[in-house]
Protein backbone atom coordinates (compact mmCIF):
# COMPACT_ATOMS: atom_id res chain seq x y z
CA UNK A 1 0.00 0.00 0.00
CA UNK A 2 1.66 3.36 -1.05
CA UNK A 3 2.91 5.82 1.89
CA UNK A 4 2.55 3.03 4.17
CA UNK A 5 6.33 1.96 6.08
CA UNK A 6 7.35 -1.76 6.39
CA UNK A 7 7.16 -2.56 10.11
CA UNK A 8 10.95 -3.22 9.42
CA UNK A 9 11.80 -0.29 8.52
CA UNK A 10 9.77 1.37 10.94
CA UNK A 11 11.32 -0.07 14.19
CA UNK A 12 14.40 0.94 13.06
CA UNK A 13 14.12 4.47 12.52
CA UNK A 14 12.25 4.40 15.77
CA UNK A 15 15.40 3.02 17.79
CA UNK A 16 17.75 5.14 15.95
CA UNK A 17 15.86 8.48 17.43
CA UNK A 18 17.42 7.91 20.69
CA UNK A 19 20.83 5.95 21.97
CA UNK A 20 20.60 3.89 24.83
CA UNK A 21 20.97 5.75 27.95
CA UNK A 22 23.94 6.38 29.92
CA UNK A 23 25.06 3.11 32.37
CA UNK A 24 24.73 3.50 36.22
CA UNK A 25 26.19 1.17 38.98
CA UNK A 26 23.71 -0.95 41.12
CA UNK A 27 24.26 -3.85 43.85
CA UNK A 28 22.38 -7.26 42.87
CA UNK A 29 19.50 -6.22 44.92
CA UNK A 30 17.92 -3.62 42.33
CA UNK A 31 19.34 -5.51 38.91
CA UNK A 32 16.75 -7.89 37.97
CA UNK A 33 15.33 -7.07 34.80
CA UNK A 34 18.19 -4.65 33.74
CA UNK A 35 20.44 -4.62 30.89
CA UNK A 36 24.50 -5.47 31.31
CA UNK A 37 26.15 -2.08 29.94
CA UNK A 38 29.70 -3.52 29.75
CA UNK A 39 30.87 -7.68 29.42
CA UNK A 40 30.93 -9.46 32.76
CA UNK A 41 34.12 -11.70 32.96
CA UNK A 42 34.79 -13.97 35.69
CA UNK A 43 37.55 -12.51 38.07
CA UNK A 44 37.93 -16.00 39.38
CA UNK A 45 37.75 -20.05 38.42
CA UNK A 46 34.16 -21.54 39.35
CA UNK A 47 34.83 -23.94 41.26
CA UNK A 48 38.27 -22.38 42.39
CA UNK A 49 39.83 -26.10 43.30
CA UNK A 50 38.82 -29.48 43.05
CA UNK A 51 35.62 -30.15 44.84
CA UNK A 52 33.12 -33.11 46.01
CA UNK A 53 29.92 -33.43 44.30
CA UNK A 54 29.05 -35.98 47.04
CA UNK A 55 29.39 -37.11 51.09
CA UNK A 56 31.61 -39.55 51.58
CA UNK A 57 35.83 -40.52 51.28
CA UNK A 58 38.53 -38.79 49.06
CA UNK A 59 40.98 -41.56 48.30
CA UNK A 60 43.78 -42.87 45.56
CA UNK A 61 41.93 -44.37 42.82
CA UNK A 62 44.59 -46.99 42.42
CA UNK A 63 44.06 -47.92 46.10
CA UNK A 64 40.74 -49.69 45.50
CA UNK A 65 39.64 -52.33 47.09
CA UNK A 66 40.94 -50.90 49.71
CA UNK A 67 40.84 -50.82 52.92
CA UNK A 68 42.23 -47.50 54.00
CA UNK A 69 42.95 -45.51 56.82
CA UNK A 70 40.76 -42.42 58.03
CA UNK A 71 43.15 -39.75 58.30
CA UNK A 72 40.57 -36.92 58.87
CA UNK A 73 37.97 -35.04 57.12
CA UNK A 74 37.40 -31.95 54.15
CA UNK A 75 34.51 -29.93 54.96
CA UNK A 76 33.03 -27.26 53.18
CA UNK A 77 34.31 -23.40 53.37
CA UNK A 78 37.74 -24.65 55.23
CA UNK A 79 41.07 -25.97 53.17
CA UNK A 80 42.05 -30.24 54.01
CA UNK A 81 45.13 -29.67 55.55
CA UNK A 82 46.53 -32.92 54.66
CA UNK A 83 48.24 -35.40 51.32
CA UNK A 84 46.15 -38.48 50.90
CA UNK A 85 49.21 -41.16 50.53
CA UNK A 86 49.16 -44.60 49.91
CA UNK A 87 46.01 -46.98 51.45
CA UNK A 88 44.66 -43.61 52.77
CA UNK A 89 41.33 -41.93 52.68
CA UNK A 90 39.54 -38.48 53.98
CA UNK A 91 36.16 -38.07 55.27
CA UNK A 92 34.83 -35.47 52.81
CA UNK A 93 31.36 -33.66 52.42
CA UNK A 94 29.67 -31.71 49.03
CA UNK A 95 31.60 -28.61 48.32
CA UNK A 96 34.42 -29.50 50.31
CA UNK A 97 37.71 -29.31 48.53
CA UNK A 98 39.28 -32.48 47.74
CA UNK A 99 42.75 -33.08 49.56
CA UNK A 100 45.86 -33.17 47.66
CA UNK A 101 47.11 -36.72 46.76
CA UNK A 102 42.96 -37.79 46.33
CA UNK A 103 41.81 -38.21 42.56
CA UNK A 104 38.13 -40.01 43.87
CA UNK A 105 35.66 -39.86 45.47
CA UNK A 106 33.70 -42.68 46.82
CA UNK A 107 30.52 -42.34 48.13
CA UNK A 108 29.38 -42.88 51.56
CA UNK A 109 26.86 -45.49 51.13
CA UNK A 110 29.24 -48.20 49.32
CA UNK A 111 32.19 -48.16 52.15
CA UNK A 112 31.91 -48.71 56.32
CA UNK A 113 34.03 -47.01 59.17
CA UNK A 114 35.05 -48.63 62.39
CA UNK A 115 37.05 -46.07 63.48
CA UNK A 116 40.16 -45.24 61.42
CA UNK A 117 39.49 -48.52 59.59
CA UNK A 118 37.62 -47.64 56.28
CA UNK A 119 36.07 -51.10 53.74
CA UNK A 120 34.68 -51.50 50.59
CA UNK A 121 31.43 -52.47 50.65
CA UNK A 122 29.35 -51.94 47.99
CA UNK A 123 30.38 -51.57 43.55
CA UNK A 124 32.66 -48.23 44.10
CA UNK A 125 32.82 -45.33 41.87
CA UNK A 126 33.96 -47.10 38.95
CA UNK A 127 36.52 -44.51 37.36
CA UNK A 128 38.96 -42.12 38.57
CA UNK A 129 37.91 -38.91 38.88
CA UNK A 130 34.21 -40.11 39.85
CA UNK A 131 32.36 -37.50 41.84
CA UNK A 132 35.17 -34.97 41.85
CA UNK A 133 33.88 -31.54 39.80
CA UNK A 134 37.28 -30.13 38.66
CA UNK A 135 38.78 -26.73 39.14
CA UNK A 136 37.10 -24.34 36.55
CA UNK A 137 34.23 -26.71 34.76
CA UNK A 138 31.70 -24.01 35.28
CA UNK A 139 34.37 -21.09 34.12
CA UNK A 140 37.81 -20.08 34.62
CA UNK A 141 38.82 -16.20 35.50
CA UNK A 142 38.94 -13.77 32.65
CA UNK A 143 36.25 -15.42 30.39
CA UNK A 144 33.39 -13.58 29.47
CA UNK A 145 30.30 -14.53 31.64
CA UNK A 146 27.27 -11.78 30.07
CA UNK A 147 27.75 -10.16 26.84
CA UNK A 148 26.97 -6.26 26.90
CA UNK A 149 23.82 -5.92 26.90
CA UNK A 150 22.07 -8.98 28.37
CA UNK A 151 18.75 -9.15 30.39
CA UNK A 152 19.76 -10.17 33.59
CA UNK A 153 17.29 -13.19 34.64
CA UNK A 154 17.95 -14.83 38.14
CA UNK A 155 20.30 -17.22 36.46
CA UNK A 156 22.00 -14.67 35.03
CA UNK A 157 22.58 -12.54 38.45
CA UNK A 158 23.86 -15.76 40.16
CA UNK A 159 26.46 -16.34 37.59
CA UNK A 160 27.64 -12.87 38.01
CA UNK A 161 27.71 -12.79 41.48
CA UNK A 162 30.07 -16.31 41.57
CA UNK A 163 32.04 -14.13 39.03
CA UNK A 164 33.23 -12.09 42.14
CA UNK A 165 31.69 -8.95 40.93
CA UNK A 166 29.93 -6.74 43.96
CA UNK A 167 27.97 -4.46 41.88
CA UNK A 168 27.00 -4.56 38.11
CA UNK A 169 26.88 -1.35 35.54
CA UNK A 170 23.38 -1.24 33.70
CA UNK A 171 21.72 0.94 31.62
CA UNK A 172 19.84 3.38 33.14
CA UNK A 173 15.90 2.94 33.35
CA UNK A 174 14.01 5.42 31.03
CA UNK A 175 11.09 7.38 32.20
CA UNK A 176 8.00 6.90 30.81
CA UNK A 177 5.30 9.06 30.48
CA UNK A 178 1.56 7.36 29.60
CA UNK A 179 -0.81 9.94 28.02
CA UNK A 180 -4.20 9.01 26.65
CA UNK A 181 -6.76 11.31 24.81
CA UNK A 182 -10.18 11.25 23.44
CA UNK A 183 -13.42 13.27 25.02
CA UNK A 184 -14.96 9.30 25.32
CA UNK A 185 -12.44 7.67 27.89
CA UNK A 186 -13.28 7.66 31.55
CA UNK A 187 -11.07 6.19 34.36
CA UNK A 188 -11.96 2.51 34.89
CA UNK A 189 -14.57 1.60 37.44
CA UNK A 190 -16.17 5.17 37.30
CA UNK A 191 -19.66 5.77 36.31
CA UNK A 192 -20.15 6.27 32.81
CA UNK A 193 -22.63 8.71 30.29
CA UNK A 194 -23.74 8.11 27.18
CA UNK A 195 -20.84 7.37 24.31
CA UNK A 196 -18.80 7.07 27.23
CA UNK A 197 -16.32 4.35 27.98
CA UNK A 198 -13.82 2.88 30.49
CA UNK A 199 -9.97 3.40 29.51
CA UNK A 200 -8.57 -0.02 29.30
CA UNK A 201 -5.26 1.44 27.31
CA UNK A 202 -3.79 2.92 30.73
CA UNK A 203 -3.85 -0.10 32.66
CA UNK A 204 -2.52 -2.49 29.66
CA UNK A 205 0.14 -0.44 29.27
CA UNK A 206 0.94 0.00 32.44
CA UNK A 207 0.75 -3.68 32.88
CA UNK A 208 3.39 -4.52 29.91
CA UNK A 209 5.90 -1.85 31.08
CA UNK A 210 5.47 -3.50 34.57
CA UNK A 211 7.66 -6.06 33.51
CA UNK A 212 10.46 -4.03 32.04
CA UNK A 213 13.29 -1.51 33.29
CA UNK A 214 11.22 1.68 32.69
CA UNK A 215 10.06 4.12 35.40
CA UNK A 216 6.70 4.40 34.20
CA UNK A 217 4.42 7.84 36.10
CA UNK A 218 0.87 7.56 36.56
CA UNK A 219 -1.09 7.80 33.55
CA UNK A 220 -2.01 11.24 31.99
CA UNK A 221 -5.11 12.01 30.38
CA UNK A 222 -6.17 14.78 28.28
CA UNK A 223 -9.56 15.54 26.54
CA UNK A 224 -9.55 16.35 22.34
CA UNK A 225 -8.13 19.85 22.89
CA UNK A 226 -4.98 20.30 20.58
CA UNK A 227 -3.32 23.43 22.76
CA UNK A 228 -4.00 21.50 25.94
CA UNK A 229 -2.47 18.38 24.23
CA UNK A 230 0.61 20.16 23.48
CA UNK A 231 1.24 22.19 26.40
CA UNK A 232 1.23 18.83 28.42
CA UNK A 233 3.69 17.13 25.74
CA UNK A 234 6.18 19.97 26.19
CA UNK A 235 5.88 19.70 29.72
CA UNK A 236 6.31 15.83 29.82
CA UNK A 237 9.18 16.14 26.80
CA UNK A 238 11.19 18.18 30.18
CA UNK A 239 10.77 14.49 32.46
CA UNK A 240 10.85 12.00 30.34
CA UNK A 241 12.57 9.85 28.15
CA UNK A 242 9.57 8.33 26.54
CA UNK A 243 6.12 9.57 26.14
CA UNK A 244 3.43 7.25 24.65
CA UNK A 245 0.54 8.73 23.38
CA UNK A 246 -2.82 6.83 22.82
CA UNK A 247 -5.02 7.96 20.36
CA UNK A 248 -5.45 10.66 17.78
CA UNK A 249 -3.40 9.50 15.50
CA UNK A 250 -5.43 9.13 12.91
CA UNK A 251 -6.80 11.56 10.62
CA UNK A 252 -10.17 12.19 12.14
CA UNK A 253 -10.79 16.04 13.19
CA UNK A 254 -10.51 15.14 16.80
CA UNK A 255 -7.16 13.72 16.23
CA UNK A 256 -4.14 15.80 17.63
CA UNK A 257 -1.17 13.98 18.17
CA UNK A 258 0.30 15.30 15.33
CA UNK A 259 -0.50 18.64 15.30
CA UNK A 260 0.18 19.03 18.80
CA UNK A 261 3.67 17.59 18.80
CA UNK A 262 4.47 20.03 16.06
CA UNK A 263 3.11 23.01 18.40
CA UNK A 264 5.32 21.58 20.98
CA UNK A 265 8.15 21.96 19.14
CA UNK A 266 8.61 18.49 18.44
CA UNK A 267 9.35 16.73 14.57
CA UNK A 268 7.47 13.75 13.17
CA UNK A 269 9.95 10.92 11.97
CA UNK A 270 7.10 8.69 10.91
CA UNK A 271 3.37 8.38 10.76
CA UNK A 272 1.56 5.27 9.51
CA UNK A 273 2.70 1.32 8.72
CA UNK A 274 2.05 -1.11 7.15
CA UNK A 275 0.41 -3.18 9.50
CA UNK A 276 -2.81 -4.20 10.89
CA UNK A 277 -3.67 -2.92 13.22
CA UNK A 278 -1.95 -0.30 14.00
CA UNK A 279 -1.97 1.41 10.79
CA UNK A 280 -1.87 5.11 12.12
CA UNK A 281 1.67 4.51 14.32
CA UNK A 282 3.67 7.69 14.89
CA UNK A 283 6.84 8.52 16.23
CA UNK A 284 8.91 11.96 16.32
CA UNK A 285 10.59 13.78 18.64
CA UNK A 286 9.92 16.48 21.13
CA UNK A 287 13.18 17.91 23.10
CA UNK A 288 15.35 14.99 23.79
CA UNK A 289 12.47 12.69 24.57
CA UNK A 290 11.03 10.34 22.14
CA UNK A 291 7.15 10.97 21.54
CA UNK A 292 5.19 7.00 20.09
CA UNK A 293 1.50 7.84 19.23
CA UNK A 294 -0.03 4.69 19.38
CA UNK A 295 -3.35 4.03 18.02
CA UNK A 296 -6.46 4.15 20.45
CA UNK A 297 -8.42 0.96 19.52
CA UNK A 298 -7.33 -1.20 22.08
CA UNK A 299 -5.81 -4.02 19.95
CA UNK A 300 -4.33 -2.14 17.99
CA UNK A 301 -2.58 -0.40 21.22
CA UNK A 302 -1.61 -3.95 21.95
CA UNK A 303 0.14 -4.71 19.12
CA UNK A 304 1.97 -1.67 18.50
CA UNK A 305 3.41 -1.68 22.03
CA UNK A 306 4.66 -5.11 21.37
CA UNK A 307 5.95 -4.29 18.40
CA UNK A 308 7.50 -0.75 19.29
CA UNK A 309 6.89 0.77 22.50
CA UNK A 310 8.57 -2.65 24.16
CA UNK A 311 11.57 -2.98 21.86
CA UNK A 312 11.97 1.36 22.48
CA UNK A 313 11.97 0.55 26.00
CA UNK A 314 14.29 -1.95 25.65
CA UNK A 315 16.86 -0.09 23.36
CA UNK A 316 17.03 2.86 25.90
CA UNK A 317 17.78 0.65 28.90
CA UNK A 318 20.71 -0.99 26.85
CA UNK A 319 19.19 -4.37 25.20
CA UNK A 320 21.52 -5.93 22.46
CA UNK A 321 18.35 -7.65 20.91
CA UNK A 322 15.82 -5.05 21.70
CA UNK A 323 13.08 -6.60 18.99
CA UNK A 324 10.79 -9.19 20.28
CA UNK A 325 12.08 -12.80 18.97
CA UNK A 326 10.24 -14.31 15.71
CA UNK A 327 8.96 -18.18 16.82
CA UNK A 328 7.45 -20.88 14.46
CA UNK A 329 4.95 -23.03 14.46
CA UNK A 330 2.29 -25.22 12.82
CA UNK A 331 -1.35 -23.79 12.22
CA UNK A 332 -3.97 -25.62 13.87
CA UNK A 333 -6.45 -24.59 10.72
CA UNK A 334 -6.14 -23.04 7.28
CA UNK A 335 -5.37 -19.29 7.15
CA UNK A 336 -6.97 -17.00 4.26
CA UNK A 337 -4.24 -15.07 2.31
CA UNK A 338 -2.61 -11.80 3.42
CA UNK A 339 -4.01 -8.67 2.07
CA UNK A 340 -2.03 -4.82 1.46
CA UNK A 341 -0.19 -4.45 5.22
CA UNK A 342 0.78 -7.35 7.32
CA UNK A 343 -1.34 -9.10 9.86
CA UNK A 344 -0.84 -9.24 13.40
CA UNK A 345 -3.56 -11.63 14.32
CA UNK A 346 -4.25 -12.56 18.25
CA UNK A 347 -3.72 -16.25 18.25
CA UNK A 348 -4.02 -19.35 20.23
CA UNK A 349 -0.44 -21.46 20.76
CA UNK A 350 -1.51 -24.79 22.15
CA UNK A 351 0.48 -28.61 21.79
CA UNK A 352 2.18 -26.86 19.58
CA UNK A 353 -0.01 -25.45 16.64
CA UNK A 354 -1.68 -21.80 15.88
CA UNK A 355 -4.86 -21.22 16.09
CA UNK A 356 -6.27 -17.69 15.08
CA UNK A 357 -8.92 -16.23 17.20
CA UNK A 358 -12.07 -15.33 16.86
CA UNK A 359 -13.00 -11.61 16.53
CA UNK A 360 -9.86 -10.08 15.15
CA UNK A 361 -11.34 -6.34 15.36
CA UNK A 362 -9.39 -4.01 16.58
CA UNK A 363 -11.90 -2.73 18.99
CA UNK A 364 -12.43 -5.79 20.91
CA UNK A 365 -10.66 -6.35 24.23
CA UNK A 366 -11.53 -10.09 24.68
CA UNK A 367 -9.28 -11.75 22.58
CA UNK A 368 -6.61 -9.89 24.00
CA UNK A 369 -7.19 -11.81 27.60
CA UNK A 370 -7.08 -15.49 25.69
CA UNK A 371 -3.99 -15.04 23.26
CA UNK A 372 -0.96 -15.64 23.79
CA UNK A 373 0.37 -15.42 20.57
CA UNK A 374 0.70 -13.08 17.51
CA UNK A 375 0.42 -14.80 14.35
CA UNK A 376 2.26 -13.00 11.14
CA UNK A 377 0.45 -13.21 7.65
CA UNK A 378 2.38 -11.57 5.36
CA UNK A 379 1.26 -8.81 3.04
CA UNK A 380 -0.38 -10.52 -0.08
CA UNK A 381 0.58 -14.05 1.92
CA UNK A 382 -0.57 -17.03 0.07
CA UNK A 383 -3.63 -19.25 1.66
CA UNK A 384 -2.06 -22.11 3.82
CA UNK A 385 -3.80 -25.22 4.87
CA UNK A 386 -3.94 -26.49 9.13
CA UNK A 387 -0.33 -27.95 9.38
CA UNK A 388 1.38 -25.52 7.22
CA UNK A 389 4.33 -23.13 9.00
CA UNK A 390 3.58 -20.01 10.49
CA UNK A 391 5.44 -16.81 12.20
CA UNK A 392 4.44 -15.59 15.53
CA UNK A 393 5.55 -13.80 18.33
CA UNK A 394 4.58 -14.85 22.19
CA UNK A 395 3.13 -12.42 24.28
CA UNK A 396 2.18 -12.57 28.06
């Protein structure tokens, strides 16, 4: 469709309006969720010496059968002490480092004690080097733990704090301004007139920027007035990093984003894609924030945060994959052909295989609470019968 930007092409431009935000230093405490600014490389080996993976005896692995002396014990947190020699053997517990002169381990439950006197009594561990993890199997100092720009996950925090890092350097958090218009919306759970409605954009939005490094304010609202509109986008351009509009993007005569971020001050970079929905997308600038209009249906809100606001958030806070990842997947039924912009359709992903959902309007709310998937039809995409591959994208 001519004018209309590939979604490609689109996100792009949108990320290149702003560079990721300067790094700051935070214990692990406060970095879940954040972005690595800078490598993390191990300062020291994981494990740092030999250690046991099980209770029971360091010995020689050439000693077996046995017997063997007991000529003390390895716990964990405190160095042996002591060589294991010849006939020999060391009490030793998980974790605990295994004594010098020791190549096994053998487990508790196949010897018995009396006293210093230590017997075989069950198969034994088989090979040397059984139940021993060796110096530097999970990583050795200087290697690179978390690439720049990595999400830190709980995983991902432990390994860098056995890295022997105390704090980590992130990218800062941007601040995030949610502003809805339209002379229709009214505050959820309030009484309502006629034409009226309840604002269900606010609290989505707030709800997918929950999960994400962004300091997000309480949502703003402002009725179809173009000078108010601006006055408020100026004034939010001076405290954020972000501000998302919702609604009046279009071309209707009660639509104002555009007009209004040009009173501002502020420059359109883009207006409209080649998508559906979310057809009347725009982004710009106003000061050094970054101004997303995103359309007011509430699908197509949905979609165009997945598809931009997230990935913007994301860039700013330092993400080296910022877009959302591409999956595929087996359709559960045939799918019609594409048409002139590319479908975003609220889908179904169950034992593996699509299913489209019913009611795919970009008004309805409902589907939105059952999908968690976004299946991609191409523009002018061929029909494709149940079983055939499909594009999507997983959503919470």
């Amino acid at each position: 469709m001519s004018g209309l930007l590939p979604v490609e092409d689109a996100q792009a431009r949108l990320l290149a309006l702003r560079n990721a935000l300067p790094p700051e230093k935070i214990s692990f405490s406060e970095c879940f969720g954040r972005y690595t600014s800078d490598d993390i490389l191990a300062q020291r080996d994981q494990p740092a010496a030999q250690l046991s993976a099980m209770d029971g005896y360091a010995i020689r692995f050439d000693d077996l059968p046995g017997p063997w002396t007991v000529i003390g014990e390895s716990a964990a947190g405190a160095a042996p002490g002591r060589t294991v020699n010849a006939s020999e053997a060391m009490r030793i517990f998980t974790g605990a480092i295994v004594p010098d002169g020791a190549d096994t381990v053998i487990v508790q439950e196949d010897v018995a004690a009396d006293g210093t006197k230590l017997t075989l009594t069950g198969d034994g561990p088989g090979t040397r080097g059984r139940h021993i993890r060796a110096r530097a199997t999970d990583f050795a100092a200087g290697d690179c733990l978390l690439p720049a720009g990595t999400r830190l996950t709980p995983g991902a925090i432990a390994a860098a704090a056995m890295s022997g890092a105390d704090q980590l350097t992130v990218g800062r958090r941007p601040r995030v301004a949610i502003l809805t218009t339209g002379d229709e919306l009214v505050q959820a759970g309030r009484a309502l007139t006629a034409g009226q409605i309840p604002d269900s954009n606010s609290p989505m939005l707030s709800a997918m920027l929950a999960g994400e490094p962004a300091i997000v304010s309480l949502p703003h609202h402002v009725r179809d007035e173009r000078a108010i509109l601006a006055k408020l986008l100026k004034d939010l351009a001076r405290r954020h990093d972000v501000i998302v509009t919702v609604g009046g993007a279009s071309v209707g005569d009660h639509d104002h984003v555009r007009g209004a971020l040009q009173d501002a001050g502020g420059q359109i970079d883009f207006w409209k894609i080649a998508m559906r929905p979310g057809k009347p997308l725009i982004a710009g600038r106003i000061g050094d924030a970054v101004l997303l209009g995103l359309p007011g249906n509430p699908s197509s809100a949905f979609v165009t945060a997945t598809l931009f606001l997230l990935p913007l958030i994301r860039h700013l806070a330092g993400a080296r994959d910022p877009l959302p990842a591409i999956h595929r997947s087996p359709l559960a039924i045939a799918l019609d052909g594409g048409g002139g912009r590319r479908d975003y359709l609220r889908a179904r992903l169950e034992y593996g295989r699509l299913t489209p959902l019913i009611g795919q309007d970009s008004g309805m709310t409902l589907p939105l609470a059952t999908a968690n998937a976004l299946l991609i039809r191409d523009i002018a995409a061929p029909p494709r019968d149940a079983g055939a591959m499909a594009d999507y994208i997983v959503i919470a």
